[in-house]
Structure formats: C-alpha cells, structure tokens
Protein backbone atom coordinates (compact mmCIF):
# COMPACT_ATOMS: atom_id res chain seq x y z
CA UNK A 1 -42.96 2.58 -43.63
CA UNK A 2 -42.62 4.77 -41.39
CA UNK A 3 -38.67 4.03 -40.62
CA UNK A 4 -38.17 4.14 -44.88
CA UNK A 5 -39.81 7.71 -44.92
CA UNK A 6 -37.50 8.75 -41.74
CA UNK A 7 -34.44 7.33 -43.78
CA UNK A 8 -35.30 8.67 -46.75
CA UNK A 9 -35.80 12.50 -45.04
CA UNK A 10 -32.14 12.26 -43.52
CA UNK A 11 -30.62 10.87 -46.40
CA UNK A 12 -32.10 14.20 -48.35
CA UNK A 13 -31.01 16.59 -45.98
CA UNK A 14 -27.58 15.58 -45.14
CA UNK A 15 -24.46 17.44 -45.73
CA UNK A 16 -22.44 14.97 -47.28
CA UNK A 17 -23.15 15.43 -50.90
CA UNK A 18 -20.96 14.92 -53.69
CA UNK A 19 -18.55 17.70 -54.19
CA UNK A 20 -19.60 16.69 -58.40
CA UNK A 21 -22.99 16.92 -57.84
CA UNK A 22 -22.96 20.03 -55.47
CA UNK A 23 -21.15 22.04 -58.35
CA UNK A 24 -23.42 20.42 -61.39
CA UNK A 25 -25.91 22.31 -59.28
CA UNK A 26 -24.19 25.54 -58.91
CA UNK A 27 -23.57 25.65 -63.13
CA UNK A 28 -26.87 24.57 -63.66
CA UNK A 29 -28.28 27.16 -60.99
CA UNK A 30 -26.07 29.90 -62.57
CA UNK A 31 -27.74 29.41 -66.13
CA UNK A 32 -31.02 30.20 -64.43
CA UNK A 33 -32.16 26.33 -63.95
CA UNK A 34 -34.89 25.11 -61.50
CA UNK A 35 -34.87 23.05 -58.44
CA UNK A 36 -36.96 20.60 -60.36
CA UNK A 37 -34.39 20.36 -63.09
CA UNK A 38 -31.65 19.89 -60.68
CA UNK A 39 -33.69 17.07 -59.25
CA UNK A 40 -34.33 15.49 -62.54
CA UNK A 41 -30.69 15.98 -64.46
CA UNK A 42 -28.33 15.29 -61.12
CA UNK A 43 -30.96 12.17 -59.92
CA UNK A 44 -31.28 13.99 -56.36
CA UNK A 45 -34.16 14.04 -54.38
CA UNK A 46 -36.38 17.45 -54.88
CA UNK A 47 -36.01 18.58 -51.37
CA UNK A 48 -32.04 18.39 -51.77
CA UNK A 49 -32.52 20.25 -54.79
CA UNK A 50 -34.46 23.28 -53.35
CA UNK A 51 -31.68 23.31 -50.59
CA UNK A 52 -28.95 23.36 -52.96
CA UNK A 53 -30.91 26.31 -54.89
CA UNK A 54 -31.13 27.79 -51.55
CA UNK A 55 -27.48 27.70 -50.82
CA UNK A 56 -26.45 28.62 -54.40
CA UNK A 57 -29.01 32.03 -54.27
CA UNK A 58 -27.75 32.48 -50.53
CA UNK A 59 -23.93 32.64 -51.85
CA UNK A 60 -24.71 34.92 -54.37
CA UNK A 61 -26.88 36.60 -52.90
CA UNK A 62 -29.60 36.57 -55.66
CA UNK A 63 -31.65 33.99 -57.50
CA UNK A 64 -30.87 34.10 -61.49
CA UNK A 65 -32.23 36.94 -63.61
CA UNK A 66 -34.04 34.67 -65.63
CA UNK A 67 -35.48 31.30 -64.74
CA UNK A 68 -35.09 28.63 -67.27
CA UNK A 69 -37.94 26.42 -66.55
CA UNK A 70 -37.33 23.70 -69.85
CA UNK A 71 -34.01 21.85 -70.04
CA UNK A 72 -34.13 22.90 -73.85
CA UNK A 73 -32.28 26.05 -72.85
CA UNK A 74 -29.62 24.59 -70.63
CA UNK A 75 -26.21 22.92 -71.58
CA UNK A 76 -23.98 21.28 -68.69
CA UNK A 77 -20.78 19.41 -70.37
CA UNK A 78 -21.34 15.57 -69.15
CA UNK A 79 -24.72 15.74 -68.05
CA UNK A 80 -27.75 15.20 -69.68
CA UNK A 81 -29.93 17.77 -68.78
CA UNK A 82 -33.34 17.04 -68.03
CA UNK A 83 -36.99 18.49 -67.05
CA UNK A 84 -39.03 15.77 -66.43
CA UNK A 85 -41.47 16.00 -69.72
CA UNK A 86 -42.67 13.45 -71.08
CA UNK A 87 -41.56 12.63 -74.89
CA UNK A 88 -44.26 14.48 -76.97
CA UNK A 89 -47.43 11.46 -78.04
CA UNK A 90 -47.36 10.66 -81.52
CA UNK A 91 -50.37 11.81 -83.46
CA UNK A 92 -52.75 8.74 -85.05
C-alpha cells in the first residue's frame, strides 16, 4: 500500500504533463475555474490540479477576478466541463 500511495504521489507531482492538458488548464483557469474543476473536467489528480492553478496564478501574477465554482458557467471547446455534482434526485 504503501509503495501504490508513493507511486501515486510522484506520478501527481511530476513535470511531464501533457502539453493538452497543461493548456486545458490555463483556459479553464483564465475563465475563473477551480482546482477541483480542473481535477474533475481534465481527469487529473487534485493535487496536480492545485499545482497547475498555482503555476497559472504565478504566471500571471494574479488568481481570476471571479471564481467560477459550478461548471455551469464555463465553456472549453472539446472538453466536457465538469464539477463533480451529482445529477439532481428525482422527486417521488
């Protein structure tokens, strides 16, 4: 377990990210999108996600004006972008 949870921390901080998914993240970080959208929408682990909202706010040297915290308000062309809710339950 212990050798899956080491694997799984270097595999989430490593530099060698997809050039795709490392600019998905600056468009999606530009419209004023979470970490925890990031994580859901590009399929990334959270703790990449905060470091590529990092590096995005570090470059710019700002975080967005407004923080979008529902994928409702976000469009990325070829992406679906997600939030992690759950569909709404169906009343009885």
């Amino acid at each position: 377990m212990a050798q899956a949870k080491a694997k799984a921390k270097a595999a989430a901080t490593s530099d060698d990210i997809d050039p795709k998914i490392e600019k998905a993240a600056a468009e999606l970080r530009k419209a004023g999108a979470t970490s925890a959208i990031l994580s859901h929408t590009l399929g990334i682990p959270y703790s990449r996600a905060v470091a590529l909202t990092k590096a995005y706010d570090d470059k710019v040297g700002h975080a967005p004006q407004k923080i979008v915290r529902t994928a409702d308000g976000i469009k990325l062309e070829g992406w679906v972008v997600k939030d992690g809710r759950q569909a709404a339950a169906t009343a009885r």
